[in-house]
N, C-alpha and C. Protein backbone atom coordinates (compact mmCIF):
# COMPACT_ATOMS: atom_id res chain seq x y z
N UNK A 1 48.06 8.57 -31.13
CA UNK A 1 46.91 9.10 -30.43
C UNK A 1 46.48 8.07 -29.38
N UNK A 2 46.39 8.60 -28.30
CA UNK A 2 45.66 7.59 -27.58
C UNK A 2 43.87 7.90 -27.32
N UNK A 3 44.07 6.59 -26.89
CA UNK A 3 42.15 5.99 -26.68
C UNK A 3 41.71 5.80 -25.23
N UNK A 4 40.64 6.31 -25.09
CA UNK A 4 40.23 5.30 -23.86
C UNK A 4 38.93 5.06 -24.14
N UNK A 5 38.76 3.94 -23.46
CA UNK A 5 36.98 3.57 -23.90
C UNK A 5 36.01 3.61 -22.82
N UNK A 6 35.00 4.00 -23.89
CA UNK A 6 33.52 5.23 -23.40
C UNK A 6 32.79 4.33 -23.69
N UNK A 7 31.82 3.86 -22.89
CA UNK A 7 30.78 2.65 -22.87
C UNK A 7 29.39 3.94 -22.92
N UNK A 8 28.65 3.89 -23.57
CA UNK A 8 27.25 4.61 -23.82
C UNK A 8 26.29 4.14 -24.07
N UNK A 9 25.27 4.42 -23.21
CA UNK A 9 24.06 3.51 -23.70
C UNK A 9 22.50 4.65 -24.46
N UNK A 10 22.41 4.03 -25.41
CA UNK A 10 21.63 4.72 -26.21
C UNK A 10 20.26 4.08 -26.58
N UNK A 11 18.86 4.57 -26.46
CA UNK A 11 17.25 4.09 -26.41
C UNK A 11 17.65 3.56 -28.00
N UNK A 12 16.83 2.93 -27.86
CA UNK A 12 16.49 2.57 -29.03
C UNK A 12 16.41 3.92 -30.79
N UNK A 13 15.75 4.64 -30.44
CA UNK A 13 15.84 5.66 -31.38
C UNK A 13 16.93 6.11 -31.73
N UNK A 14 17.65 6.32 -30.64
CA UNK A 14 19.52 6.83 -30.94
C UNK A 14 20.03 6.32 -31.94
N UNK A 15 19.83 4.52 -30.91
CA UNK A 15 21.00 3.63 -31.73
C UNK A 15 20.28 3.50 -32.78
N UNK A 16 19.44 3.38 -33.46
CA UNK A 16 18.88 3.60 -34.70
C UNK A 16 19.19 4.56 -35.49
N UNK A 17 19.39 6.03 -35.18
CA UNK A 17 19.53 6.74 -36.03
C UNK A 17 20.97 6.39 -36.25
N UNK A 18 21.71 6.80 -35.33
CA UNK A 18 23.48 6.11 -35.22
C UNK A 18 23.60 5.15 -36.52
N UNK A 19 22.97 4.10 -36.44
CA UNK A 19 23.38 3.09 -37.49
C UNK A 19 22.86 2.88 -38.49
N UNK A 20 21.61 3.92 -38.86
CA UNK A 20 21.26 4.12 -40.50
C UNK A 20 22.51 5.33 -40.85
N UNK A 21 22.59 6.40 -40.12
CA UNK A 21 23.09 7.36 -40.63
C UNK A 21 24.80 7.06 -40.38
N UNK A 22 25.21 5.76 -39.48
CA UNK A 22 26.86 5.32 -40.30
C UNK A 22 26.55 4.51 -41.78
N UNK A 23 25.79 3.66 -42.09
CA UNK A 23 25.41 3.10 -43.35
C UNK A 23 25.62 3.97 -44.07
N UNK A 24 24.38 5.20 -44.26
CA UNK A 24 24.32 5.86 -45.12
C UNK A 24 25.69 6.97 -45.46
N UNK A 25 26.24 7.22 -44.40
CA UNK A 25 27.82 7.86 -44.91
C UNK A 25 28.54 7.06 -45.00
N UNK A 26 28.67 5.60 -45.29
CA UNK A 26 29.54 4.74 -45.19
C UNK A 26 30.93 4.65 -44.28
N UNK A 27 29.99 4.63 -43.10
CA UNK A 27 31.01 4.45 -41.74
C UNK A 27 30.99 2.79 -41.87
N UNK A 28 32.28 2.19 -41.41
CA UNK A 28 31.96 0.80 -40.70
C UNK A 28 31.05 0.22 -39.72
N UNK A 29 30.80 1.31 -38.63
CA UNK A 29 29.99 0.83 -37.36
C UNK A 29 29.50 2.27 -37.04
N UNK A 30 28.53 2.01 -36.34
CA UNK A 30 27.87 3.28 -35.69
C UNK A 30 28.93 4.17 -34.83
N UNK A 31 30.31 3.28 -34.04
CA UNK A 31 30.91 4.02 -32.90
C UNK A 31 31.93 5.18 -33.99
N UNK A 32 32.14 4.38 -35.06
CA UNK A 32 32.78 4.94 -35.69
C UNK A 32 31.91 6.58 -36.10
N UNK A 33 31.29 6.40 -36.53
CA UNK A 33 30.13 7.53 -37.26
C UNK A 33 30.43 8.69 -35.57
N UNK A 34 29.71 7.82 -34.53
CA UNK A 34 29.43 8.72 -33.56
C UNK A 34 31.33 9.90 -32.69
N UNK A 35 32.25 9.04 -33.12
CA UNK A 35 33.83 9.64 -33.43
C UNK A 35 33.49 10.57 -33.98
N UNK A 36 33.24 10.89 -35.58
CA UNK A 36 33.22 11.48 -36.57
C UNK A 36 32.60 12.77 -36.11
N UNK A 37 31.26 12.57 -35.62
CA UNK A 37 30.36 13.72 -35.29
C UNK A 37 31.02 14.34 -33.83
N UNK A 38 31.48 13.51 -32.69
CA UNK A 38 32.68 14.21 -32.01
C UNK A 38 33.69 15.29 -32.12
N UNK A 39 33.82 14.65 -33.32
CA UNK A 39 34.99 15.77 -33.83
C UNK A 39 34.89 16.71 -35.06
N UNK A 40 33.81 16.63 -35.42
CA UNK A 40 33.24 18.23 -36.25
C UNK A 40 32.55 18.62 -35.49
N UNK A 41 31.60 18.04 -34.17
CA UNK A 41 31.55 19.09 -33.06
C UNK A 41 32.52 19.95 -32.73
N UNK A 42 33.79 19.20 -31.86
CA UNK A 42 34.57 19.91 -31.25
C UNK A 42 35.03 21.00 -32.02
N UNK A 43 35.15 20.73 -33.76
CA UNK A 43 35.94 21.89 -34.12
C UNK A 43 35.00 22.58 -34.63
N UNK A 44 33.95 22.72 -34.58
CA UNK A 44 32.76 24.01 -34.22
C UNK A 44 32.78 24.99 -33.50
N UNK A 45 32.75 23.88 -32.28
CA UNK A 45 33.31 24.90 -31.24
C UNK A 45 34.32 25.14 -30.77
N UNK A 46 35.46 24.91 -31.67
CA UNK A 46 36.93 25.62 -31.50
C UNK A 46 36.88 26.98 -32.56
N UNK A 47 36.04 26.63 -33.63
CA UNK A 47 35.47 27.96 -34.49
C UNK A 47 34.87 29.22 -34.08
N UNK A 48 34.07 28.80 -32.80
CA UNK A 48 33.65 29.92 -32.47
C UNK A 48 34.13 30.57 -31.26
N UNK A 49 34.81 29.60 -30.71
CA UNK A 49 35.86 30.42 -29.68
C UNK A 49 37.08 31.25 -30.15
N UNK A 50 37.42 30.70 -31.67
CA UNK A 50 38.71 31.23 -32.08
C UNK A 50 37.71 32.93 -32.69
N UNK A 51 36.42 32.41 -33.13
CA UNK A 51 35.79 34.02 -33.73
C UNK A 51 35.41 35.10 -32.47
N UNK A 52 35.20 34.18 -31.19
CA UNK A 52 35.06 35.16 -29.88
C UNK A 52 36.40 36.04 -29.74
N UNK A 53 37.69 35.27 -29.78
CA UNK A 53 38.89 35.41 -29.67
C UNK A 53 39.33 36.80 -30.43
N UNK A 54 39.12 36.61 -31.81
CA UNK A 54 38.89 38.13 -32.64
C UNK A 54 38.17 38.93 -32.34
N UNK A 55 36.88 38.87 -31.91
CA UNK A 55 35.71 39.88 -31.46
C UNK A 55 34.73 40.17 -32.79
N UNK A 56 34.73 38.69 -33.21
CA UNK A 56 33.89 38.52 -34.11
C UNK A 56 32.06 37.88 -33.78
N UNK A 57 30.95 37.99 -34.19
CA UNK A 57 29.98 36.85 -34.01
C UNK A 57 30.10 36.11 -34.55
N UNK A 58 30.16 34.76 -33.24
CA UNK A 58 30.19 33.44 -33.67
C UNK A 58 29.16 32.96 -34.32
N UNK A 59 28.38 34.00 -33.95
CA UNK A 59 27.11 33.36 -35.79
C UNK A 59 27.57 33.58 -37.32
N UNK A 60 28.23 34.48 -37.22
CA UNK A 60 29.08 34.82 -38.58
C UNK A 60 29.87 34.11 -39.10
N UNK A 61 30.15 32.82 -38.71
CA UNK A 61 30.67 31.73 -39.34
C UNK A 61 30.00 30.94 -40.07
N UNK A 62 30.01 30.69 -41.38
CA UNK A 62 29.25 29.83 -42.08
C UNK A 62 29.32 28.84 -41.90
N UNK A 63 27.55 28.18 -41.95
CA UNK A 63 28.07 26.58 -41.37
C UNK A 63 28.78 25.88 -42.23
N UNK A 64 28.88 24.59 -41.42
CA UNK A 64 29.83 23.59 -42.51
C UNK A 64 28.63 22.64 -43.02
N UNK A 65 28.97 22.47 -44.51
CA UNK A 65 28.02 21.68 -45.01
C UNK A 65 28.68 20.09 -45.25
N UNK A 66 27.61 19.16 -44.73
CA UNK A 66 28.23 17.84 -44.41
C UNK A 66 27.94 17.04 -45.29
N UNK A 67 28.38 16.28 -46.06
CA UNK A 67 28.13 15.45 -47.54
C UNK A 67 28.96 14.75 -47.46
N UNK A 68 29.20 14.01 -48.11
CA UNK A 68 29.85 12.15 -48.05
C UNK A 68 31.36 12.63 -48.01
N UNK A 69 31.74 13.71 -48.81
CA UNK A 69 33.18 13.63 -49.27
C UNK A 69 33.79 14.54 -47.61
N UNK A 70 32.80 15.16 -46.54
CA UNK A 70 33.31 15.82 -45.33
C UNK A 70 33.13 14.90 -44.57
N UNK A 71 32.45 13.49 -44.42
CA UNK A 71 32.78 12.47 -43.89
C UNK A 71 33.61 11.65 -43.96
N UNK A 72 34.01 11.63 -45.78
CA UNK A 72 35.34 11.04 -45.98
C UNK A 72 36.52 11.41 -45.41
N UNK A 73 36.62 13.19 -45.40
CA UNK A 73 38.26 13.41 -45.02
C UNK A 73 37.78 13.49 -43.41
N UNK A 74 36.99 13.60 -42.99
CA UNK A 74 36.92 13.47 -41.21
C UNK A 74 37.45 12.00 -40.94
N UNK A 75 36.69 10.87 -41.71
CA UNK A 75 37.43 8.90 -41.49
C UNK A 75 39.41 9.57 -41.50
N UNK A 76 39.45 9.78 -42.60
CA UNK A 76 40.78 10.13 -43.19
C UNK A 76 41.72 11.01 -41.86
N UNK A 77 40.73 12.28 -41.81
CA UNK A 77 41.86 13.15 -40.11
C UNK A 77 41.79 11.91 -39.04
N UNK A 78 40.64 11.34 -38.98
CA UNK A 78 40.92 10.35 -37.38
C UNK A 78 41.47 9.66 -37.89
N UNK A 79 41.80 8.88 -38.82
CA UNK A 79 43.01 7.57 -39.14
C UNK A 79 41.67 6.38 -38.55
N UNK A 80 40.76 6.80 -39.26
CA UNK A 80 39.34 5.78 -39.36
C UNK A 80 39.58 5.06 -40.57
């Protein structure tokens, strides 16, 4: 996989929440955590384009519920 690097600057409140809430899922670092949430974004919204795709409502997808062990295999898919 390749990388390129994304410099972001975040108020104070951000980077705060960022780095209680990598602690509390036991991310290494906040950039890491903020990866993580990248990419159960994106495949959200690859969910609801694939349910547009059928001619389904994309509200009719149940959300995903996020708990330590869907942070674990998200570290685990990125090779975090």
């Amino acid at each position: 996989m390749n990388t390129e690097t994304l410099e972001i600057t975040l108020n104070e409140q951000a980077a705060s929440f960022a780095a209680e809430s990598a602690a509390a899922e036991g991310f290494s670092s906040p950039a890491e955590y903020v990866i993580a949430v990248i990419a159960a974004e994106r495949r959200r919204v690859q969910l609801k384009e694939l349910a547009r795709a059928e001619n389904k409502d994309p509200e009719s997808i149940p959300p995903i519920r996020v708990t330590k062990e869907f942070w674990e295999a998200e570290r685990r898919a990125l090779g975090l």
